[in-house]
PDB file of N, CA and C in Angstrom:
ATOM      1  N   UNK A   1      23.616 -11.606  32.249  1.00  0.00           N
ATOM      2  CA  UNK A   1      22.498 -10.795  31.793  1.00  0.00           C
ATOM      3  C   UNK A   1      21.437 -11.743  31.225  1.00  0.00           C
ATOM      4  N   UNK A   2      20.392 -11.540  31.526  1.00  0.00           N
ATOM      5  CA  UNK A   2      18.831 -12.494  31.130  1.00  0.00           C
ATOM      6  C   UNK A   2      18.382 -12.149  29.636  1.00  0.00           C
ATOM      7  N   UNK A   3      18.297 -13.096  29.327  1.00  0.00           N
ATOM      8  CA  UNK A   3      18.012 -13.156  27.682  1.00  0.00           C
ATOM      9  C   UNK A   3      17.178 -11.856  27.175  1.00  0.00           C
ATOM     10  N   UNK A   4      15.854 -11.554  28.137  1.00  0.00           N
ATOM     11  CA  UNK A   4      14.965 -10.776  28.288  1.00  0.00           C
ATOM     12  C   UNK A   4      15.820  -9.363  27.995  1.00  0.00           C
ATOM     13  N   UNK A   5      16.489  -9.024  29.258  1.00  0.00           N
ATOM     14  CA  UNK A   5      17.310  -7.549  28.963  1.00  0.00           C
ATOM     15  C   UNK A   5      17.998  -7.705  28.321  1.00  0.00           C
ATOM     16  N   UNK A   6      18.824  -8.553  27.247  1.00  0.00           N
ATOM     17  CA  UNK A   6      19.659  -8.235  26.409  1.00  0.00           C
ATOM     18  C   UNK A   6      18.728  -8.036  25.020  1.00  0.00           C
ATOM     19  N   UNK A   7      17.688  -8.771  25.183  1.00  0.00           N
ATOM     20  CA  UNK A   7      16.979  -8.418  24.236  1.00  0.00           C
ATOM     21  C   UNK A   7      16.058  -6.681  24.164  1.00  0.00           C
ATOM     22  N   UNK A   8      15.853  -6.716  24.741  1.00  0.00           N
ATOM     23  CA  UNK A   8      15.428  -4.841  25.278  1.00  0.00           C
ATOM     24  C   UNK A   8      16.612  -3.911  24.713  1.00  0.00           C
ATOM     25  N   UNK A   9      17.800  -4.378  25.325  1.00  0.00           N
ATOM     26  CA  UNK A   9      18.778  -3.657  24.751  1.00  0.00           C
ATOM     27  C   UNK A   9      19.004  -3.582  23.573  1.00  0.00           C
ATOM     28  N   UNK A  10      19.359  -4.813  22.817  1.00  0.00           N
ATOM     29  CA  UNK A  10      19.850  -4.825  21.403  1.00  0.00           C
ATOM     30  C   UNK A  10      18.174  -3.783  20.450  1.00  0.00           C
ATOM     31  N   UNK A  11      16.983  -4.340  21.179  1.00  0.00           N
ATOM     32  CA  UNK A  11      15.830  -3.006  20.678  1.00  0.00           C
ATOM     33  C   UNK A  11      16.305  -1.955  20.453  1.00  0.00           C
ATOM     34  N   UNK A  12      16.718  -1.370  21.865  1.00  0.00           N
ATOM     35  CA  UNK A  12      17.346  -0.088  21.843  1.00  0.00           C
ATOM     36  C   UNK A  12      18.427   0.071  21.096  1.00  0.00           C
ATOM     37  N   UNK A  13      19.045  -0.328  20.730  1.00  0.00           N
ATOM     38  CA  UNK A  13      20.480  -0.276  20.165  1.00  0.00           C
ATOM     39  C   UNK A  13      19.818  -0.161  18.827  1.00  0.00           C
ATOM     40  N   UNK A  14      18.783  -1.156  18.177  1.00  0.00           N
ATOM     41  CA  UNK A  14      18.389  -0.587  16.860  1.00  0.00           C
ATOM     42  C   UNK A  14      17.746   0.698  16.487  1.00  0.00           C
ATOM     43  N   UNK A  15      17.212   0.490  17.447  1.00  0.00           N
ATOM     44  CA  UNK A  15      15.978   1.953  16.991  1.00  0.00           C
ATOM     45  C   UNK A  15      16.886   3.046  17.360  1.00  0.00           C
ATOM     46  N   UNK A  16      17.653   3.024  17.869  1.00  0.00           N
ATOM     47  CA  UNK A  16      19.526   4.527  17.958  1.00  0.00           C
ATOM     48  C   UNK A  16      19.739   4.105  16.905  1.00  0.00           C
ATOM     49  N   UNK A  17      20.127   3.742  16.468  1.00  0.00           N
ATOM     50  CA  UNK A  17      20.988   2.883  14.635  1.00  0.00           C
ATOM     51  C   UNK A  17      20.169   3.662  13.593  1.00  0.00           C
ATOM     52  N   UNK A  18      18.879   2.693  14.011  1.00  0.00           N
ATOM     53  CA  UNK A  18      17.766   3.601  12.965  1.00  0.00           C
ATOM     54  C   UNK A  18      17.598   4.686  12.818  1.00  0.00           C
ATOM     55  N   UNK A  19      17.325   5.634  13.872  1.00  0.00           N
ATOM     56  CA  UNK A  19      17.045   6.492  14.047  1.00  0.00           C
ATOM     57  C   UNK A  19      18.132   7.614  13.423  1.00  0.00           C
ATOM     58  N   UNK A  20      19.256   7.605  13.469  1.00  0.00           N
ATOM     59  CA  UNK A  20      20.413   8.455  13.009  1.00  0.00           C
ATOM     60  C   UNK A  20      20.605   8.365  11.989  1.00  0.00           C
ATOM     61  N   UNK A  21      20.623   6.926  11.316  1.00  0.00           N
ATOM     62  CA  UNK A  21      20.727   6.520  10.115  1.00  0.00           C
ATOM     63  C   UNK A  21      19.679   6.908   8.882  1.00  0.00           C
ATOM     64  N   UNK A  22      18.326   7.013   9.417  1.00  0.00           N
ATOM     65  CA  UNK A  22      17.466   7.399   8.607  1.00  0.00           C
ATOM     66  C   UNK A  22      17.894   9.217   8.770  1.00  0.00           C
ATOM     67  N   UNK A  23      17.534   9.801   9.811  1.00  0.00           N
ATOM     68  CA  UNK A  23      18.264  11.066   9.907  1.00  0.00           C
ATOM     69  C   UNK A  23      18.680  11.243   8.131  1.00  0.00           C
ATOM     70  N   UNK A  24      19.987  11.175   8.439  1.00  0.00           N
ATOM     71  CA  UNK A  24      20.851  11.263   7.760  1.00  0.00           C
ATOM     72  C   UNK A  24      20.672  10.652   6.230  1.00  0.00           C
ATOM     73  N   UNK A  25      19.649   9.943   6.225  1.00  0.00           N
ATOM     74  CA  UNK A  25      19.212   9.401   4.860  1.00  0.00           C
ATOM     75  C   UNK A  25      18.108  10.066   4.223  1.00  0.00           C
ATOM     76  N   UNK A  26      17.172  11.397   5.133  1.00  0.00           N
ATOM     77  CA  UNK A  26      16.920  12.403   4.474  1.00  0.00           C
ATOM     78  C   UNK A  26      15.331  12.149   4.909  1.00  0.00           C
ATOM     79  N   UNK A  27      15.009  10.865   5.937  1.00  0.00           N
ATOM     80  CA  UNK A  27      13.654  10.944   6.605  1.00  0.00           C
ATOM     81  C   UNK A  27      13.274  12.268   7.278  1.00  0.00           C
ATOM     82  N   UNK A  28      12.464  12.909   7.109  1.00  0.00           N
ATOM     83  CA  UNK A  28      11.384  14.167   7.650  1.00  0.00           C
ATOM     84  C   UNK A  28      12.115  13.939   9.392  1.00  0.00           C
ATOM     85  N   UNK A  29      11.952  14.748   9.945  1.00  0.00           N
ATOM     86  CA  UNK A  29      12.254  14.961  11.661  1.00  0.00           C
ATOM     87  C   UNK A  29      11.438  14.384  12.132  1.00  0.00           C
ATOM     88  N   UNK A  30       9.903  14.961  11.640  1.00  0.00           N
ATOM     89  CA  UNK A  30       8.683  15.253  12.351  1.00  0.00           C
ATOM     90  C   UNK A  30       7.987  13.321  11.609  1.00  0.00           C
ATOM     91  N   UNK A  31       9.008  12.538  10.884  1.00  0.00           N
ATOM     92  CA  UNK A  31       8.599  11.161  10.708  1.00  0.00           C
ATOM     93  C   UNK A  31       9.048  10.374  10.578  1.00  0.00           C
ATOM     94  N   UNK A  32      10.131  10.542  11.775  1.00  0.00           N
ATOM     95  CA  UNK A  32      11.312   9.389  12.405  1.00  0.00           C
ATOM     96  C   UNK A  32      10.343   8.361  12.656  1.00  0.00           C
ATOM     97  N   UNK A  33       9.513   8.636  13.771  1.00  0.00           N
ATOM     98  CA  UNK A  33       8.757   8.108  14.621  1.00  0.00           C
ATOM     99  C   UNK A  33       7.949   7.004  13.352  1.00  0.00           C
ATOM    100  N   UNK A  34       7.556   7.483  12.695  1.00  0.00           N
ATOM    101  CA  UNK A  34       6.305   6.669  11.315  1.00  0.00           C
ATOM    102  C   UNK A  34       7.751   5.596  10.365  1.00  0.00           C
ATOM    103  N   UNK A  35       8.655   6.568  10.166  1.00  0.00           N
ATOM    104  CA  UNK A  35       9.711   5.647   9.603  1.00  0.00           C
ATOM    105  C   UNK A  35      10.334   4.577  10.502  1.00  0.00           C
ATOM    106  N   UNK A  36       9.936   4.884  11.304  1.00  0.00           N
ATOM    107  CA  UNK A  36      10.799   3.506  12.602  1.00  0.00           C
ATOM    108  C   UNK A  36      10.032   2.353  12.538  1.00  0.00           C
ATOM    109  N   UNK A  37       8.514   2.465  12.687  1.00  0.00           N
ATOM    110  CA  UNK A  37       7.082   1.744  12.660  1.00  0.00           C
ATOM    111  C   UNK A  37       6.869   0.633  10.820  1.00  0.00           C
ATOM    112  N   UNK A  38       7.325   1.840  10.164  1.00  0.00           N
ATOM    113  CA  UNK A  38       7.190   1.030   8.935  1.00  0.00           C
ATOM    114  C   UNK A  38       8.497   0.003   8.502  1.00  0.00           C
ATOM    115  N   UNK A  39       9.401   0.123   8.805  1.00  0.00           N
ATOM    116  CA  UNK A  39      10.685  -0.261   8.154  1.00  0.00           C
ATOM    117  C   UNK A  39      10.102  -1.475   8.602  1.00  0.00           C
ATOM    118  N   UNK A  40      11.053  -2.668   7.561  1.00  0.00           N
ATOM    119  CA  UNK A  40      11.023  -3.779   8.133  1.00  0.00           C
ATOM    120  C   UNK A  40      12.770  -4.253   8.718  1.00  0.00           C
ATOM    121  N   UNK A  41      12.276  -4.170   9.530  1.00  0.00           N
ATOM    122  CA  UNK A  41      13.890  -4.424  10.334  1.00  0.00           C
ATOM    123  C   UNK A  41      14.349  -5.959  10.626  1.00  0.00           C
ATOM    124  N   UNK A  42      13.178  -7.173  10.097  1.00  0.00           N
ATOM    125  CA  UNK A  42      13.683  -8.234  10.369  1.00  0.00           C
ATOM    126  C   UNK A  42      14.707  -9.039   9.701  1.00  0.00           C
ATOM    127  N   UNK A  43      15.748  -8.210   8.818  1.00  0.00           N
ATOM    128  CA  UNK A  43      16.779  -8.586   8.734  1.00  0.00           C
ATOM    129  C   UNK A  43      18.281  -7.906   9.411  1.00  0.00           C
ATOM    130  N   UNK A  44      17.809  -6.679  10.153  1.00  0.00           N
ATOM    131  CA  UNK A  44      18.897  -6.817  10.775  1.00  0.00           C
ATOM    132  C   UNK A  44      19.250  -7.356  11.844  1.00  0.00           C
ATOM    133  N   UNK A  45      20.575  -6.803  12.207  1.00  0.00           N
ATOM    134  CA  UNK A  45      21.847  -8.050  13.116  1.00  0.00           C
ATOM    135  C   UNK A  45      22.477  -7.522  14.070  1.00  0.00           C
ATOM    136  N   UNK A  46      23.008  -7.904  15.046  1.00  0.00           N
ATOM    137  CA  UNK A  46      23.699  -7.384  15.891  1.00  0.00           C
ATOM    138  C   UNK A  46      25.008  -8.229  15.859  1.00  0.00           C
ATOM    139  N   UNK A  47      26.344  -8.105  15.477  1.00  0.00           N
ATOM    140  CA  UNK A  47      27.266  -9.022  15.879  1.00  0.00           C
ATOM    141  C   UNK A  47      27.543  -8.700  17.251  1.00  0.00           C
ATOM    142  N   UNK A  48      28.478  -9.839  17.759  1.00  0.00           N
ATOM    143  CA  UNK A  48      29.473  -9.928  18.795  1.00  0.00           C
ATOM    144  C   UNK A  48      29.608  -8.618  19.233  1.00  0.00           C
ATOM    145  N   UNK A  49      29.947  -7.817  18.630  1.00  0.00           N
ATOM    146  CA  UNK A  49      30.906  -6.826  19.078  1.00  0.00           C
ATOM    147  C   UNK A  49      29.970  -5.253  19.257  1.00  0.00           C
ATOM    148  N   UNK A  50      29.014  -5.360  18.988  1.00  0.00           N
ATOM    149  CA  UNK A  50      27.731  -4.573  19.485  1.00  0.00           C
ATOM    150  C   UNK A  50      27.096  -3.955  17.905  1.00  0.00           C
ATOM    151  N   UNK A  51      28.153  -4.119  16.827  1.00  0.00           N
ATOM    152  CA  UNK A  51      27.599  -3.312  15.640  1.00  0.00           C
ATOM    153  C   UNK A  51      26.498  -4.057  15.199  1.00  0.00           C
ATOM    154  N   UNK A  52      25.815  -2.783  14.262  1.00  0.00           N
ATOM    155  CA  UNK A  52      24.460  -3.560  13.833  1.00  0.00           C
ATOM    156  C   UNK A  52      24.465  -3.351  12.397  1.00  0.00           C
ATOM    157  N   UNK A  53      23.922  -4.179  11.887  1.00  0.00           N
ATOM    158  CA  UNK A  53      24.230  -4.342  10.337  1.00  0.00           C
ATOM    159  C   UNK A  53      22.724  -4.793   9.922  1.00  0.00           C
ATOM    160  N   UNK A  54      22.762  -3.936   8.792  1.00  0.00           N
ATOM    161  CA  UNK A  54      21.382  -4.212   7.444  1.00  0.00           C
ATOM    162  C   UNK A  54      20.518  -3.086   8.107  1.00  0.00           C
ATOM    163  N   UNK A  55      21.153  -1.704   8.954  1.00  0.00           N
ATOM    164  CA  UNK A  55      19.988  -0.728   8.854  1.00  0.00           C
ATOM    165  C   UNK A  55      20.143   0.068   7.732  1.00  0.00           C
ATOM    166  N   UNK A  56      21.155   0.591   6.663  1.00  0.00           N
ATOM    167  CA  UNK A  56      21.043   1.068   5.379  1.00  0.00           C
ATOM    168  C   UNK A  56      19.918   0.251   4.457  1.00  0.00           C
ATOM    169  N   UNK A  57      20.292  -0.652   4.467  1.00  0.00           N
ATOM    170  CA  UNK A  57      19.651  -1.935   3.434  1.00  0.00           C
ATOM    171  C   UNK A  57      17.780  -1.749   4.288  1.00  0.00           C
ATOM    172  N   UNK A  58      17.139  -1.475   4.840  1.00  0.00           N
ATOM    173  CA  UNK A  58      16.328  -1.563   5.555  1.00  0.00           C
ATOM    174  C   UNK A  58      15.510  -0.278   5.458  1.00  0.00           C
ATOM    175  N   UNK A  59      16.558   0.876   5.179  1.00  0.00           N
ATOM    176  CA  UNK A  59      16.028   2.530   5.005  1.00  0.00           C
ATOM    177  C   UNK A  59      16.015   2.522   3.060  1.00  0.00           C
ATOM    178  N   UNK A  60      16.724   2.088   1.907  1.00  0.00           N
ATOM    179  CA  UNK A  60      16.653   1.865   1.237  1.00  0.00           C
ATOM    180  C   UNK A  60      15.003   1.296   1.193  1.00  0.00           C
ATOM    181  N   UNK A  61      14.916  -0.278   1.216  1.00  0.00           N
ATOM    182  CA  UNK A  61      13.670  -0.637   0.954  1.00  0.00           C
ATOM    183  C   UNK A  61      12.217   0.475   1.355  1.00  0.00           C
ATOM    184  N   UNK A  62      12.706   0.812   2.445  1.00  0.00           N
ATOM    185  CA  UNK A  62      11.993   1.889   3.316  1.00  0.00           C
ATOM    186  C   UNK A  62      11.629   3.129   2.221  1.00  0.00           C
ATOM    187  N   UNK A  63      12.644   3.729   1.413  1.00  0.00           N
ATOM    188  CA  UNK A  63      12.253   4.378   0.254  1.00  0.00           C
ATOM    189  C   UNK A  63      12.054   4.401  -0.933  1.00  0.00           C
ATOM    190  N   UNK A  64      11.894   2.933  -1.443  1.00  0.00           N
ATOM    191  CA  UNK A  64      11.300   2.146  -2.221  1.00  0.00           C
ATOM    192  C   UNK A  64      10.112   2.343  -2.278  1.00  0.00           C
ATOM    193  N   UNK A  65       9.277   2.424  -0.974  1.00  0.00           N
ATOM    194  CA  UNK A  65       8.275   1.314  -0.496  1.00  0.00           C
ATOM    195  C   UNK A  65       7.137   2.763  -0.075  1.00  0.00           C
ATOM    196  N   UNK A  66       7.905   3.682   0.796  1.00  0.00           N
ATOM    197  CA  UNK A  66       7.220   4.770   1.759  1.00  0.00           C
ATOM    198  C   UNK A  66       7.776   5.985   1.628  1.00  0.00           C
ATOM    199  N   UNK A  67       8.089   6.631   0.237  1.00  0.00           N
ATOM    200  CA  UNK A  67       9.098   7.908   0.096  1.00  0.00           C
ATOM    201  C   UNK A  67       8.770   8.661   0.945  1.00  0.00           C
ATOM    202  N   UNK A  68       6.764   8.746   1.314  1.00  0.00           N
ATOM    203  CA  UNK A  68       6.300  10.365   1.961  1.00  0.00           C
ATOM    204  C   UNK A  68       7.170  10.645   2.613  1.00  0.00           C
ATOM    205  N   UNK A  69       8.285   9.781   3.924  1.00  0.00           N
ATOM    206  CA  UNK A  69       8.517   9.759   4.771  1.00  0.00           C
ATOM    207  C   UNK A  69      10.115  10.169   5.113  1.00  0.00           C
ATOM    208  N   UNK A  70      10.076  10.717   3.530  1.00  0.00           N
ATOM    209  CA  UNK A  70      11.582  11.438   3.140  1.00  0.00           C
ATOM    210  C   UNK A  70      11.469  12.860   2.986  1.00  0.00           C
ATOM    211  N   UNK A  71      12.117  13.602   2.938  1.00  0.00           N
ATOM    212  CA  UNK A  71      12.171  15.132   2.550  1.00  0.00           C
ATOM    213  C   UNK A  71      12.585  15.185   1.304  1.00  0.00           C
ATOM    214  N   UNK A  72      11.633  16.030   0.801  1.00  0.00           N
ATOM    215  CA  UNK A  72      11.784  16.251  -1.068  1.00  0.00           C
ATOM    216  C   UNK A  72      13.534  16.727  -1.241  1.00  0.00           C
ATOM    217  N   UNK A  73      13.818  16.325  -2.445  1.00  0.00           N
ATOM    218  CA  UNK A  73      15.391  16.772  -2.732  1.00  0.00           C
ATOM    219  C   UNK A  73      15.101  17.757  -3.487  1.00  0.00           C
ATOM    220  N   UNK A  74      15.605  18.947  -3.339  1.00  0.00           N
ATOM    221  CA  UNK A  74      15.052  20.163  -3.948  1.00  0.00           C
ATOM    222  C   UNK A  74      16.774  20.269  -5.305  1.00  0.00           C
ATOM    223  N   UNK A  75      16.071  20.395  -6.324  1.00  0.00           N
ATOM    224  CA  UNK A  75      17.101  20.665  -7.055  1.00  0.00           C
ATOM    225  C   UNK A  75      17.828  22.357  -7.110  1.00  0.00           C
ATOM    226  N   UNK A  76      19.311  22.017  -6.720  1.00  0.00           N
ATOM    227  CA  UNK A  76      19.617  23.502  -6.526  1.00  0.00           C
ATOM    228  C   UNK A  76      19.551  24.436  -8.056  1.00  0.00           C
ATOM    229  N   UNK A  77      18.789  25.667  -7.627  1.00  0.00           N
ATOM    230  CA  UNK A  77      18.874  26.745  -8.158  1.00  0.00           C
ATOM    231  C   UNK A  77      20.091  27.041  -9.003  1.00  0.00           C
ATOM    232  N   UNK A  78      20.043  27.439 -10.337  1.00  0.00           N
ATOM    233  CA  UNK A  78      21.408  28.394 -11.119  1.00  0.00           C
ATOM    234  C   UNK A  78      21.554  29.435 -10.224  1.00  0.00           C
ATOM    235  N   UNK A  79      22.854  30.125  -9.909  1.00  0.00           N
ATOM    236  CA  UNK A  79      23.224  31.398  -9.626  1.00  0.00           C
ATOM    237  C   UNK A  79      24.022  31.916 -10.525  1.00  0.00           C
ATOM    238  N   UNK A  80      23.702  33.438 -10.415  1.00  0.00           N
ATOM    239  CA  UNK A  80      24.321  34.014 -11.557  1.00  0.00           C
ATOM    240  C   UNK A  80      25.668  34.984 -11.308  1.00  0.00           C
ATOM    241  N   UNK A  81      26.564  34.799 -11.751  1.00  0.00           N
ATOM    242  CA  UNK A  81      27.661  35.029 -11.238  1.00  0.00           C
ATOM    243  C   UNK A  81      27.419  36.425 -11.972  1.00  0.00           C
ATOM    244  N   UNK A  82      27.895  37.690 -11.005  1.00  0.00           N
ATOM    245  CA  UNK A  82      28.445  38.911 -12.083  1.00  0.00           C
ATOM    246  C   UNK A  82      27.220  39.715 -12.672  1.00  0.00           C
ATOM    247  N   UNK A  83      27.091  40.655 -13.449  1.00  0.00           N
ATOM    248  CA  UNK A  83      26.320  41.452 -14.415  1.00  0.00           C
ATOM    249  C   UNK A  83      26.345  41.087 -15.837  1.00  0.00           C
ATOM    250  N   UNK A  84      25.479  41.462 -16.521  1.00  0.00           N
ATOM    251  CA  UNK A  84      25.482  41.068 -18.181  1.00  0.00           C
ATOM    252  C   UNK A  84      26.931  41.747 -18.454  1.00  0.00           C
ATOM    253  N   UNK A  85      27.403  41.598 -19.751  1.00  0.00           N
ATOM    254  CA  UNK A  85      28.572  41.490 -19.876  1.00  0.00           C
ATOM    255  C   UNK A  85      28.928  43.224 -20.134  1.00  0.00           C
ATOM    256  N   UNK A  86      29.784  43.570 -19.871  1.00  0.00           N
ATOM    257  CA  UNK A  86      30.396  45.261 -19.539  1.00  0.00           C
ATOM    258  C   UNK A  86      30.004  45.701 -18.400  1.00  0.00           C
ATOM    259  N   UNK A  87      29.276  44.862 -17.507  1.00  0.00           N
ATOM    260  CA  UNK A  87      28.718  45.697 -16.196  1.00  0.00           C
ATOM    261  C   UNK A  87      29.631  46.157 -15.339  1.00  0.00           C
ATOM    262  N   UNK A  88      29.545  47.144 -14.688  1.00  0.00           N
ATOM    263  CA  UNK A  88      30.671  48.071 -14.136  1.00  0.00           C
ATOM    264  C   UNK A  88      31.754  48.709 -14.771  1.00  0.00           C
ATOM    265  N   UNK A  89      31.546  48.354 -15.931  1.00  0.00           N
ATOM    266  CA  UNK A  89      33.321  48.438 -16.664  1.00  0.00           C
ATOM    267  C   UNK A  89      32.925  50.022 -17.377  1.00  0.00           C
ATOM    268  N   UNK A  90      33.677  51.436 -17.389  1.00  0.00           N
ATOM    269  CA  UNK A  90      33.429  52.169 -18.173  1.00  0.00           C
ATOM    270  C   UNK A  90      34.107  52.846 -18.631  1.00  0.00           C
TER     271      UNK A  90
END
């Protein structure tokens, strides 16, 4: 394989990495695309064995740096269990 396409690939292989990883780290849907563009990804790695390492470390700085590009954490609501106290009881 030519240096060229393995390099294309291992691209691809990050920006899948990234892409799920930020997912899941609470980046907006609609600003994968803006979070992919901003990160700085020049520390991650690809070993031997195809894994890629330093895209956590990379989405971290990423929300350091560019929160817009997260979805607000909404603090959950009290619920209220039951009726004031004797309710139903008669």
């Amino acid at each position: 394989m030519s240096e060229e396409l393995l390099e294309i690939a291992n691209k691809r292989l990050v920006r899948a990495e990234f892409l799920i990883a930020s997912r899941n780290a609470g980046v907006r849907p609609e600003a994968l695309d803006a979070a992919y563009k901003l990160a700085d990804l020049s520390s991650v790695a690809i070993d031997d064995n195809g894994k890629v390492w330093g895209v956590d470390d990379a989405i971290e700085a990423l929300r350091s740096e560019s929160d817009f590009v997260f979805a607000p954490v909404e603090k959950p609501r009290p619920r209220t269990l039951g009726g004031p106290s004797g309710y139903g009881i008669e």
